[in-house]
Protein backbone atom coordinates (compact mmCIF):
# COMPACT_ATOMS: atom_id res chain seq x y z
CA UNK A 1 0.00 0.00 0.00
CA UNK A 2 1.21 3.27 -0.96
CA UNK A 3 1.90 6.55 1.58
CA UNK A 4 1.04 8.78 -1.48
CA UNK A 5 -2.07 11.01 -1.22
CA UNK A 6 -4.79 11.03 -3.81
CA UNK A 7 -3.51 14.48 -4.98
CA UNK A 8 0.00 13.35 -5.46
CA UNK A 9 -1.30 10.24 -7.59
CA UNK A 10 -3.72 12.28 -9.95
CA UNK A 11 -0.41 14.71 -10.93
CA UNK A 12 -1.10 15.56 -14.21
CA UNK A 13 -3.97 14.02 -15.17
CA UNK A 14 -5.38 17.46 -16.80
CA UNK A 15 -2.39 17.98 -18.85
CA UNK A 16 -3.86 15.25 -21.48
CA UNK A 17 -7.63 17.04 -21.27
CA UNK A 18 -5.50 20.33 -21.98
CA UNK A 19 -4.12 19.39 -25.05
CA UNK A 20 -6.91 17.79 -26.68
CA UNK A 21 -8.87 20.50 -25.61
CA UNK A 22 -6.36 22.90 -27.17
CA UNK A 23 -6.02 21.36 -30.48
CA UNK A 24 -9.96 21.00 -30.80
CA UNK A 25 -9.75 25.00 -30.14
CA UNK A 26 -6.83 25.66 -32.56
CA UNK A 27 -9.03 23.52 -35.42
CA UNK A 28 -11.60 25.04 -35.18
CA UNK A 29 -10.30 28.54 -35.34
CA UNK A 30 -8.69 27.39 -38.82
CA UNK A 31 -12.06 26.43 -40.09
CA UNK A 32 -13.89 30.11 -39.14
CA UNK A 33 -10.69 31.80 -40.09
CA UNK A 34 -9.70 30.15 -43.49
CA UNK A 35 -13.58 29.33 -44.10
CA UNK A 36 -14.40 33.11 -44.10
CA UNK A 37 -11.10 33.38 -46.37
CA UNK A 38 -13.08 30.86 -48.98
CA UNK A 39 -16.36 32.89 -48.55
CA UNK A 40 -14.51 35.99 -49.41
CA UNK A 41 -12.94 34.44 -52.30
CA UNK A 42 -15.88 33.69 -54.00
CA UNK A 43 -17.67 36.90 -52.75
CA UNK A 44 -14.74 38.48 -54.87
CA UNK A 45 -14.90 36.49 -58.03
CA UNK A 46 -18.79 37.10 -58.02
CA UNK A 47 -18.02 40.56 -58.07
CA UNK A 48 -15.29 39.69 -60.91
CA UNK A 49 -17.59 38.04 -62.92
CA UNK A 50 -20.10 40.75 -62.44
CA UNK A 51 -17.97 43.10 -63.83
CA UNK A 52 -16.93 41.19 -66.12
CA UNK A 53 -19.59 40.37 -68.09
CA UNK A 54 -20.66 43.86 -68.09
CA UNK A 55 -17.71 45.00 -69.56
CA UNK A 56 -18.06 42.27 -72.46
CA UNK A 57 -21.79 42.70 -72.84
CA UNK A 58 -21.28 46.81 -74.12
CA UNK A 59 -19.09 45.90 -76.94
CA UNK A 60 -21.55 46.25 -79.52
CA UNK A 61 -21.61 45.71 -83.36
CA UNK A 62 -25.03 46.85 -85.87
CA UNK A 63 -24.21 44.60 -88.45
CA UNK A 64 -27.19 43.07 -88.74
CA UNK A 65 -28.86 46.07 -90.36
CA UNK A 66 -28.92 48.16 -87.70
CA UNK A 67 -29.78 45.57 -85.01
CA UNK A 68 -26.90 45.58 -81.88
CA UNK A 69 -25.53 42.21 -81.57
CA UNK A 70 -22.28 41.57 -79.45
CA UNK A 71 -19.09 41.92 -80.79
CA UNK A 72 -17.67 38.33 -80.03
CA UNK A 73 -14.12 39.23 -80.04
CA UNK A 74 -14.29 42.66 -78.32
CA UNK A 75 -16.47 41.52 -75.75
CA UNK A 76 -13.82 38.17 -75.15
CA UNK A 77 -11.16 40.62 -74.87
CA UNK A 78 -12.91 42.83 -73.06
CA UNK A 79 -14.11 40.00 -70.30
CA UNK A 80 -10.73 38.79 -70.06
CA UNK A 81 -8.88 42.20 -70.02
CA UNK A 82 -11.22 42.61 -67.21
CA UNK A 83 -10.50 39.59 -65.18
CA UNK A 84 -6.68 39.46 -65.51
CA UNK A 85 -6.38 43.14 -64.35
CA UNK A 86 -8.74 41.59 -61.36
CA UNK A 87 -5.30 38.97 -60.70
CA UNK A 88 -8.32 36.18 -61.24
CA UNK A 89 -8.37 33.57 -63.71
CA UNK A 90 -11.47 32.70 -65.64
CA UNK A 91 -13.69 31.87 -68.38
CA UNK A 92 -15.67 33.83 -71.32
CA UNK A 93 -18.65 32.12 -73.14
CA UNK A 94 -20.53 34.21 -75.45
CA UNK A 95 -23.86 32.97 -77.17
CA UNK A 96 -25.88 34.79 -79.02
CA UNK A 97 -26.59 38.30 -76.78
CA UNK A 98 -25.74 36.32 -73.96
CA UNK A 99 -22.23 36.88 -72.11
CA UNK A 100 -21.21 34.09 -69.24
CA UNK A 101 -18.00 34.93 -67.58
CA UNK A 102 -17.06 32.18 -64.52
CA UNK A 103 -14.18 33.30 -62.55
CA UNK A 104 -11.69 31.77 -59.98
CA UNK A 105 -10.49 32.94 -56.58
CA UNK A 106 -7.95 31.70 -54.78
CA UNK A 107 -7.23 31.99 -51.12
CA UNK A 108 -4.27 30.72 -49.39
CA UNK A 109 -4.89 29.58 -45.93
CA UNK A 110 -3.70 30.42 -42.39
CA UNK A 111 -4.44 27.98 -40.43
CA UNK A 112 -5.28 24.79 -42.33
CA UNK A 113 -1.58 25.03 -44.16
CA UNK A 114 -0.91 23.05 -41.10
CA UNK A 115 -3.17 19.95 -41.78
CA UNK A 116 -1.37 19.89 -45.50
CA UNK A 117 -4.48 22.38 -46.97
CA UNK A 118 -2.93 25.47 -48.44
CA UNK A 119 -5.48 26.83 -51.00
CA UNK A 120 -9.17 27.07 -50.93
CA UNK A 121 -10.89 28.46 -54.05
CA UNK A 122 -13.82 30.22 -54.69
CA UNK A 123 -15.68 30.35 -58.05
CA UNK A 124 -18.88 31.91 -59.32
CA UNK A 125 -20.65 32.51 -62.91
CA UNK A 126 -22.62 35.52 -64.15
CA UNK A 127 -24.58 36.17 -67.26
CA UNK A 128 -24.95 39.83 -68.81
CA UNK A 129 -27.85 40.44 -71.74
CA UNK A 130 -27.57 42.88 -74.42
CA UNK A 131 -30.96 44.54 -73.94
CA UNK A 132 -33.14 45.19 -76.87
CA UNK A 133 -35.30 48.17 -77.09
C-alpha cells in the first residue's frame, strides 16, 4: 500500500484534457478563419464576374442592319482584359446576346496550411444580356 495522497497520484492528469482541448480550439479557429477566407474568395470572383460580363456585354456591333448584336471578339477581350487586371483567372462564353464569364479565386490559408491544406478556391458565374429596345 502506498503513503502517497490522492492528490500526489492524480499529478497531471489534466495535462492530457488540456491538449486535446487545445487542439480541438486551434481547429476550429482554422475552419472560421480560413472558411471566411473561402467565402470571401468567392464573394470576390462574383463581383469579378459581375464586372466582367458587363464589360463584355457593351461591346456592340449593328451589323445586322442596324440591329446591336455583341461583338464576339471585343467583348472576349474585353471579359478577359477585365478579369486578368482583377489577378483572377477565368472563363468567357458568349452565345448569341448572352455573355457568361465564370471566374476563380484563390485563397491561401492560415491555419489549415498546417493539416497539409494550403489553398481554398472560390468560383462563381454571371450572365450579362444585351438589352433590346
Amino acid at each position: 500500500m502506498s503513503n502517497q495522497s490522492d492528490a500526489q497520484q492524480e499529478r497531471g492528469s489534466a495535462t492530457p484534457f488540456i491538449l486535446i482541448l487545445a487542439v480541438g480550439l486551434l481547429i476550429m479557429v482554422g475552419l472560421v478563419v480560413d472558411g471566411g477566407g473561402q467565402v470571401n474568395a468567392k464573394d470576390q470572383a462574383n463581383s469579378v464576374a459581375q464586372s466582367a460580363a458587363r464589360a463584355a456585354v457593351v461591346n456592340i456591333s449593328d451589323a445586322t442592319g442596324g440591329t446591336p448584336v455583341i461583338d464576339a471578339a471585343s467583348a472576349q477581350a474585353a471579359a478577359q482584359t477585365y478579369i486578368a487586371a482583377a489577378g483572377k483567372t477565368g472563363t468567357v462564353t458568349i452565345n448569341g446576346n448572352n455573355v457568361t464569364v465564370t471566374v476563380t479565386s484563390n485563397y491561401k490559408t492560415v491555419f489549415l496550411s498546417l493539416a497539409g491544406i494550403n489553398t481554398l478556391t472560390g468560383s462563381a458565374t454571371s450572365t450579362a444580356q444585351l438589352a433590346q429596345r
